[in-house]
Protein backbone atom coordinates (compact mmCIF):
# COMPACT_ATOMS: atom_id res chain seq x y z
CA UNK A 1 53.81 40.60 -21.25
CA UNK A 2 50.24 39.51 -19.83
CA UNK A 3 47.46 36.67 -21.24
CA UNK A 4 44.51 36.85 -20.21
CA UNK A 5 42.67 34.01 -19.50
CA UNK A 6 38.70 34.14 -19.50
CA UNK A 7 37.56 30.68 -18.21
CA UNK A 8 38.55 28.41 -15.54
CA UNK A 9 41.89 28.79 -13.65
CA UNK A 10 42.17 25.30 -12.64
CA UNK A 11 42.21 24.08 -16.16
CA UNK A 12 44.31 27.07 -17.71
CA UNK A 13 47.40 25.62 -14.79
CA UNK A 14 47.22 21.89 -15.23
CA UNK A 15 47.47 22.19 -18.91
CA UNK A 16 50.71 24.34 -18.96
CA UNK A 17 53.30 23.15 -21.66
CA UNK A 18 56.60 22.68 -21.01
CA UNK A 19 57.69 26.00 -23.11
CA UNK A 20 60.12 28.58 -22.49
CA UNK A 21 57.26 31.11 -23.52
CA UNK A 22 55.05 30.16 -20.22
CA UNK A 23 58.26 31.89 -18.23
CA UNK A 24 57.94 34.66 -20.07
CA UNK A 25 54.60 35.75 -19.94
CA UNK A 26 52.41 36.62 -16.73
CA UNK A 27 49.14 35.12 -16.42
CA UNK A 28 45.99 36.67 -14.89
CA UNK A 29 42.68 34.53 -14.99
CA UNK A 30 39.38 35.63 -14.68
CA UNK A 31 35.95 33.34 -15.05
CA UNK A 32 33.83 32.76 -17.81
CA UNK A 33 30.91 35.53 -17.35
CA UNK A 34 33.07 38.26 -15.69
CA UNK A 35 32.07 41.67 -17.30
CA UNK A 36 34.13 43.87 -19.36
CA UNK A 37 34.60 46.78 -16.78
CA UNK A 38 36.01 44.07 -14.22
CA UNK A 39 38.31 42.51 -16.77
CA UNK A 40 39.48 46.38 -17.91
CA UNK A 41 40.37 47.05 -14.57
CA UNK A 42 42.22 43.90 -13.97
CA UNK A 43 43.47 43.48 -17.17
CA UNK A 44 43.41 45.65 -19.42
CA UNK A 45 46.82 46.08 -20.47
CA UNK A 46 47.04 42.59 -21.15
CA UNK A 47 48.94 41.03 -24.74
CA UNK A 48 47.20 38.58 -25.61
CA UNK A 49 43.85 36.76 -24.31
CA UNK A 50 43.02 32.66 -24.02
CA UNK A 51 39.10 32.34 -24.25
CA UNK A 52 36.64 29.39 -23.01
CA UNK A 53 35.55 28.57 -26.31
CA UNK A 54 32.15 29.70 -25.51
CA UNK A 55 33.05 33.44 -23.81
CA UNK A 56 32.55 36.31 -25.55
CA UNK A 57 34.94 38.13 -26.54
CA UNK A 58 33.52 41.40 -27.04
CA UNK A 59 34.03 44.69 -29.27
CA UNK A 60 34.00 46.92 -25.75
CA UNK A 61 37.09 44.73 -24.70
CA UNK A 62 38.68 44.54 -27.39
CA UNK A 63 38.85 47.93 -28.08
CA UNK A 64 39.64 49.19 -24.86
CA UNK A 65 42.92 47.04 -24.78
CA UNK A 66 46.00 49.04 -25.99
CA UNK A 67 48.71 46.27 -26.08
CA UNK A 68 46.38 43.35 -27.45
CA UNK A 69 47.61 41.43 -30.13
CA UNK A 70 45.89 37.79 -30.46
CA UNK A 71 42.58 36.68 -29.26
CA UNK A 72 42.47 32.91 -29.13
CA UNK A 73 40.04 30.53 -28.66
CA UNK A 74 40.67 27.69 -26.24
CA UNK A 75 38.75 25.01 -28.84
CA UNK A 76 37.68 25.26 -32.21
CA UNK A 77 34.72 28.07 -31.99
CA UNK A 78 35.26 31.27 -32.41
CA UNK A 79 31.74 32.66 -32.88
CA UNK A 80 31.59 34.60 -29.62
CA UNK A 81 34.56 36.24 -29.94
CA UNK A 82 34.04 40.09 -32.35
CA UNK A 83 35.78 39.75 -35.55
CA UNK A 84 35.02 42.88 -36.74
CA UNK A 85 36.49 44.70 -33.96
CA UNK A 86 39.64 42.06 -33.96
CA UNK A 87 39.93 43.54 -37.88
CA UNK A 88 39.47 46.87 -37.19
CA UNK A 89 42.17 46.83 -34.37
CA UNK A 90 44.45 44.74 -36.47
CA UNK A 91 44.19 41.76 -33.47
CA UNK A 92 44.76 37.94 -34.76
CA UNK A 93 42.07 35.94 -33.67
CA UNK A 94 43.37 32.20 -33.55
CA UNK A 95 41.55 28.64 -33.18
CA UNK A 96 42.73 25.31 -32.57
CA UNK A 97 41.32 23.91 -35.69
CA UNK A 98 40.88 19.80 -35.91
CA UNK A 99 42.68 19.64 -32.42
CA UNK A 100 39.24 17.93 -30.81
CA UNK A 101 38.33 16.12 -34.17
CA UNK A 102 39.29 12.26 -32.78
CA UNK A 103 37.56 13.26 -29.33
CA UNK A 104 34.19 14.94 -30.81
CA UNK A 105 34.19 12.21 -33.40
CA UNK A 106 34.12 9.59 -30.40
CA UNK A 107 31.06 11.50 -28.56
CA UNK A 108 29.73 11.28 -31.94
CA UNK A 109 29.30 7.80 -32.94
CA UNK A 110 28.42 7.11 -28.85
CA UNK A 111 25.40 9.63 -29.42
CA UNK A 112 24.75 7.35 -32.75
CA UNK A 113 24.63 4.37 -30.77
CA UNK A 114 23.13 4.96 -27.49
CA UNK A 115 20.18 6.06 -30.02
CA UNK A 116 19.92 3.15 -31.60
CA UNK A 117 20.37 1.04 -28.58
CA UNK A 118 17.30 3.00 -26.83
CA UNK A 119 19.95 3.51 -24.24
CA UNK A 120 18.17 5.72 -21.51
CA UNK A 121 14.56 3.70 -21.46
CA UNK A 122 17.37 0.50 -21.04
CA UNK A 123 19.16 1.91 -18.33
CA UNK A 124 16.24 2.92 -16.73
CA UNK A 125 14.39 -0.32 -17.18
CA UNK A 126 17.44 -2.41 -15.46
CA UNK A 127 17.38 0.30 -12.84
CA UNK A 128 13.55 -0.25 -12.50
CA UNK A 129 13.72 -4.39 -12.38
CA UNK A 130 11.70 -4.20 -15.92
CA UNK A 131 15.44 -6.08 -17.20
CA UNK A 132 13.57 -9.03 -19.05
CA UNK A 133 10.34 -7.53 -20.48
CA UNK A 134 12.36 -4.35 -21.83
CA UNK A 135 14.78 -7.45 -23.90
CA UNK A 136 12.07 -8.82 -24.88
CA UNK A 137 10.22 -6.00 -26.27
CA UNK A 138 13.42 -4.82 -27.89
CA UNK A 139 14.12 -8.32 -29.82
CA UNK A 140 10.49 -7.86 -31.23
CA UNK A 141 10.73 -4.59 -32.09
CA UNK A 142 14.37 -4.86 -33.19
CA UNK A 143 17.39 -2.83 -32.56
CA UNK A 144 19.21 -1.56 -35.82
CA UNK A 145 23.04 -1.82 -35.89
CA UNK A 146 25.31 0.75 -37.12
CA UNK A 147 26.53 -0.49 -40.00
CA UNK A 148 23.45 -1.62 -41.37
CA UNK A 149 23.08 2.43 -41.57
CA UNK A 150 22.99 5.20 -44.38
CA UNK A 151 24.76 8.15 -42.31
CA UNK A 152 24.73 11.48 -43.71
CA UNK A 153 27.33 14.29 -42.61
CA UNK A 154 26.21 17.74 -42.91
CA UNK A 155 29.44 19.80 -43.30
CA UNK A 156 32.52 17.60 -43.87
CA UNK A 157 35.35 19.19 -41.79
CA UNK A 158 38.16 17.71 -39.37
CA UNK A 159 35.58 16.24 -36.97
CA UNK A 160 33.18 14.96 -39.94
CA UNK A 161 36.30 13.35 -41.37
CA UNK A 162 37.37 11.48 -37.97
CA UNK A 163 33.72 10.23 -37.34
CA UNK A 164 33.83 8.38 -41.08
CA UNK A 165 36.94 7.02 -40.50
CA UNK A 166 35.84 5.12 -37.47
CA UNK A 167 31.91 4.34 -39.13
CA UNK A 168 34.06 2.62 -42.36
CA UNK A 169 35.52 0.11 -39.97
CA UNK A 170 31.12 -0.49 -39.39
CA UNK A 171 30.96 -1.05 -43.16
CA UNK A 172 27.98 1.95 -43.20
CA UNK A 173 26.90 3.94 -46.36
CA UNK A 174 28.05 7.40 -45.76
CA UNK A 175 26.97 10.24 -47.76
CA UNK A 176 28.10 14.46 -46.95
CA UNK A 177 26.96 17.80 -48.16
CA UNK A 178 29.29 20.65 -48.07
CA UNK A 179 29.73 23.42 -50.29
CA UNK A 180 32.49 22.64 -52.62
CA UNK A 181 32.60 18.16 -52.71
CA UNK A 182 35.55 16.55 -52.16
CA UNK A 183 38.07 15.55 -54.93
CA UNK A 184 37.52 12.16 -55.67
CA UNK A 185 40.19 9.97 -54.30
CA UNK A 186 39.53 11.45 -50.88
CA UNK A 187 35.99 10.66 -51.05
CA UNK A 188 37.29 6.65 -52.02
CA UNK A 189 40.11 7.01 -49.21
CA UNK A 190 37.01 8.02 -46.92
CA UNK A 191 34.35 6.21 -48.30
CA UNK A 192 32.07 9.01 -48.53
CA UNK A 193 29.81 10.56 -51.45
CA UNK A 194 28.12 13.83 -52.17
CA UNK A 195 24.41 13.97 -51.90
CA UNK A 196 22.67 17.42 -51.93
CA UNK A 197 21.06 18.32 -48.44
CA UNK A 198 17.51 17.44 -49.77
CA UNK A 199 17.94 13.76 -50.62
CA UNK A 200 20.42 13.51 -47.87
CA UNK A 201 17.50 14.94 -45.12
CA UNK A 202 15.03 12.68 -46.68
CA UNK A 203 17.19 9.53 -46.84
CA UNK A 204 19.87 9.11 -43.93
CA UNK A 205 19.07 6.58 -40.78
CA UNK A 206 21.15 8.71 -38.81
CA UNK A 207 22.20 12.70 -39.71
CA UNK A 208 25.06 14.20 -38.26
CA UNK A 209 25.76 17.58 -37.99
CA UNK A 210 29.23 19.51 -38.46
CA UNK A 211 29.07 22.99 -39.53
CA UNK A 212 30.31 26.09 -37.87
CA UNK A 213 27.79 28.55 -36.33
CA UNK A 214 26.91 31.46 -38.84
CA UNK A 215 24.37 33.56 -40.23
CA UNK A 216 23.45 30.54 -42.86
CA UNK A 217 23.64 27.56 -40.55
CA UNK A 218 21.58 28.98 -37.60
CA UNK A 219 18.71 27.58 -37.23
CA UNK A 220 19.20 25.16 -40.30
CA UNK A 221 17.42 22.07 -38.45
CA UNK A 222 14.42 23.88 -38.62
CA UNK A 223 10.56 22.32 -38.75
CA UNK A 224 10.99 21.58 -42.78
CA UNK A 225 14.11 20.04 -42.13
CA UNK A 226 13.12 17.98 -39.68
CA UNK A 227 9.59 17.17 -41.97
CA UNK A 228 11.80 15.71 -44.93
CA UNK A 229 14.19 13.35 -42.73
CA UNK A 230 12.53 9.38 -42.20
CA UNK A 231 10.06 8.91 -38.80
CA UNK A 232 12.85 6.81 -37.36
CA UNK A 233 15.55 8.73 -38.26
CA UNK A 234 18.53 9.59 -35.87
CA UNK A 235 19.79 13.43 -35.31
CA UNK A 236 22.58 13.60 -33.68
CA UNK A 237 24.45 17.24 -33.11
CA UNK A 238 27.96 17.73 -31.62
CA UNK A 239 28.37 20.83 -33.34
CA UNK A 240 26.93 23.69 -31.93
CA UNK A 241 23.31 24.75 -30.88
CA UNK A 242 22.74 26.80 -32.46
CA UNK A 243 22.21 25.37 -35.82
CA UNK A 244 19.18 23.52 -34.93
CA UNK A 245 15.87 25.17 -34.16
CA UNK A 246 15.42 23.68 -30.36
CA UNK A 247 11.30 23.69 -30.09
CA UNK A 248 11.21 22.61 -33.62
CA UNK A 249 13.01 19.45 -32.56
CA UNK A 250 11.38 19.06 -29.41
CA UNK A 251 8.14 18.87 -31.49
CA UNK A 252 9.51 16.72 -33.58
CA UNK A 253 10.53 14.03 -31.18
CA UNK A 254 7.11 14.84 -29.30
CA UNK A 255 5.42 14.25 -32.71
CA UNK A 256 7.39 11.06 -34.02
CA UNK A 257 8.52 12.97 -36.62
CA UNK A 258 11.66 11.64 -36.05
CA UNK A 259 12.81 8.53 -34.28
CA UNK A 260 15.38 9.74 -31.89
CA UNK A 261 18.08 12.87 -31.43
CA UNK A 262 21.23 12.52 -29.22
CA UNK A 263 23.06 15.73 -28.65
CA UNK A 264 26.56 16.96 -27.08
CA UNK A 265 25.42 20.79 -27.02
CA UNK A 266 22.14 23.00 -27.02
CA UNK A 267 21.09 26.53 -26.89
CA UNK A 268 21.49 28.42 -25.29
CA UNK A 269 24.61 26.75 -23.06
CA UNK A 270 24.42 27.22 -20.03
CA UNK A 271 21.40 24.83 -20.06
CA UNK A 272 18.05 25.98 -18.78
CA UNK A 273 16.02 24.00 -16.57
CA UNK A 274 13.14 24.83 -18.55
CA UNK A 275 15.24 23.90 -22.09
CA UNK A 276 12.45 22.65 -24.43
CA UNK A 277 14.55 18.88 -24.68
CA UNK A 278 14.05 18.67 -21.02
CA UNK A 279 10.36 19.44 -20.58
CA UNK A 280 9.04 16.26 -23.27
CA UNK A 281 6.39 13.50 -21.88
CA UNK A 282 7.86 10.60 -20.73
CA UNK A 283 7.13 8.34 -23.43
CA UNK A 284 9.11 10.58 -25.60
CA UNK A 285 12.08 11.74 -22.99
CA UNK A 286 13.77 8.93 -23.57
CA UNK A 287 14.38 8.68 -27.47
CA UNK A 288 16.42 11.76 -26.53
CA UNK A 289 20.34 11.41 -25.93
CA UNK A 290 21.89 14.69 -24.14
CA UNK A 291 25.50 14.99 -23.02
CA UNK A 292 27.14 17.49 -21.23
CA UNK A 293 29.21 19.53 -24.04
CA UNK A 294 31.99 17.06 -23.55
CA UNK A 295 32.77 15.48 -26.87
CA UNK A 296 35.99 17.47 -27.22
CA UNK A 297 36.92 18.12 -23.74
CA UNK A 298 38.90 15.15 -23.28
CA UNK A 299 42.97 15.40 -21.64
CA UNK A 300 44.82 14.77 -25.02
CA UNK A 301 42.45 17.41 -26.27
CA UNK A 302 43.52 19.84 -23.64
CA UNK A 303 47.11 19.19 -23.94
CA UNK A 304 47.47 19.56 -27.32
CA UNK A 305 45.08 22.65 -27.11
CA UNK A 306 47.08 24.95 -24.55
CA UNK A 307 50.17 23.95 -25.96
CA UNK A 308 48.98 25.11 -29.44
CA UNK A 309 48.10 28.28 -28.01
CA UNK A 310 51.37 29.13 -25.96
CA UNK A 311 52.94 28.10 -29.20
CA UNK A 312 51.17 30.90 -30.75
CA UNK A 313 51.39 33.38 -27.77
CA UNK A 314 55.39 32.64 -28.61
CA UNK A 315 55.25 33.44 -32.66
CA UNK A 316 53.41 36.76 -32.05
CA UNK A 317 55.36 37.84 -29.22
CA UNK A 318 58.07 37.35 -31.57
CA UNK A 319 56.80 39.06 -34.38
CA UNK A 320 56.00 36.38 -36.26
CA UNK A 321 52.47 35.34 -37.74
CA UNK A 322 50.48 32.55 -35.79
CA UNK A 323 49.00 29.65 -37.13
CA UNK A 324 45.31 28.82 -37.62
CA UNK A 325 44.25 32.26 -38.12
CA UNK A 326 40.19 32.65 -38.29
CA UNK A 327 40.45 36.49 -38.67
């Protein structure tokens, strides 16, 4: 039996798990961007591929692979891998669903706070010698803390979940909008309400976001969106890209429309140079947060990930259904 692996070899070999199934199976690794006819020819009679969660996965590839029988996804997105041709060939397409959730919801309430903090123009004005006058601008001005903050979650899944946990130990209002609310006695375990998107826009000090990528969510953070949330409002994404319009939002920080946006991933990924966030005035670079894509990409994370996937590269090549099925 082969895997496939389409992203970085390095990774793929220091996360091994200690399973039986990793003796089993023969591993050929190719890197993220390689193109279909080169992973054919190297692979194409592979079992079962492991994807960089942002690889496509495409219908050429995996149609053209006789023995395939699970497509995984080394995270939690799936988007770029073809679920209509996974269908139609009867493939399992597999995620690692909530296994980043404590690690994204960390990135997520750092984002939240170097934001309120100002943290770049701070770092910058130590760096500078500027130390005292930036303090004492800051005191006048004032710096809001986190729990004096009405946080809104957009989507309310694993990572959504792990961020309120840690903001109720703040004391913060939290509010969510997701299609179908919560019973009630989770929303009083979490501390969390429903509020319909609208109000929740209009009303939040800081709005998170935490949906999937698809046709409805793309481009949701849009220019209305972004009109009906408060001037010093906080967006912070560690979702996916996608789902926010990227000029609208550089606009909007140009503008003052809102106060400040701190953000683990943007479209496309890789990065541009010329990425709309990264081409702002200086007196508005600044109320903009960016991190690398790394919210999720922490060692536990990994661990747990590749052994979750070996664990289902053992149940299939056993005949037996995997777990966390997307498709």
């Amino acid at each position: 039996m082969l895997l496939l692996v389409i992203g970085d070899e390095a990774r793929t070999r220091k996360y091994l798990p200690d399973l039986p199934i990793v003796g089993e199976v023969d591993l050929k690794v190719v890197p993220r961007g390689t193109d279909d006819d080169a992973i054919l020819a190297q692979a194409g009679d592979a079992d079962f591929i492991l994807a960089d969660a942002i690889s496509p996965v495409s219908a050429k590839l995996i149609s053209s692979m006789p023995n395939l029988k699970l497509v995984h996804s080394e995270g939690v997105a799936y988007n770029a891998i073809d679920l209509d041709a996974a269908r139609e060939r009867g493939v399992h397409v597999c995620n690692n669903a909530g296994v980043n959730a404590g690690a994204v919801a960390e990135q997520t309430v750092l984002l939240m706070l170097a934001c309120l903090r100002d943290a770049v123009a701070g770092d910058a004005a130590v760096r500078a010698g500027r130390q005292i006058q930036t303090k004492e601008r800051m005191m006048v001005e004032g710096i809001r803390e986190l729990g004096d903050c009405k946080v809104g979650f957009v989507g309310f899944g694993a990572i959504a979940r792990a961020t309120a946990e840690r903001l109720a130990r703040w004391g913060c209002e939290m509010v969510y909008n997701k299609r179908t609310p919560l019973p009630a006695e989770d929303e009083e375990r979490l501390r969390v309400r429903f509020e319909e998107l609208d109000r929740l826009a209009a009303t939040c000090d800081i709005v998170s976001l935490h949906v999937p990528v698809t046709d409805a969510t793309r481009g949701m953070v849009d220019d209305a969106f972004l009109a009906r949330m408060k001037s010093d409002a906080v967006l912070v994404n560690t979702a996916r890209g996608e789902i926010v319009d990227q000029e609208a939002l550089a606009r909007a920080i140009a503008n003052g429309t809102i106060g400040a946006t701190g953000c683990d991933t943007l479209y496309p990924e890789p990065v541009p140079a010329d990425h709309p966030l990264l081409a702002l005035p200086a007196e508005a670079a600044h109320r903009v947060v960016l991190s690398p894509h790394i919210g999720g990409v922490t060692e536990g994370m990994f661990h747990r990930a590749h052994r979750a996937v070996w664990e289902n590269v053992a149940r299939v090549a056993a005949g037996e259904r995997p777990v966390n099925v997307v498709s």
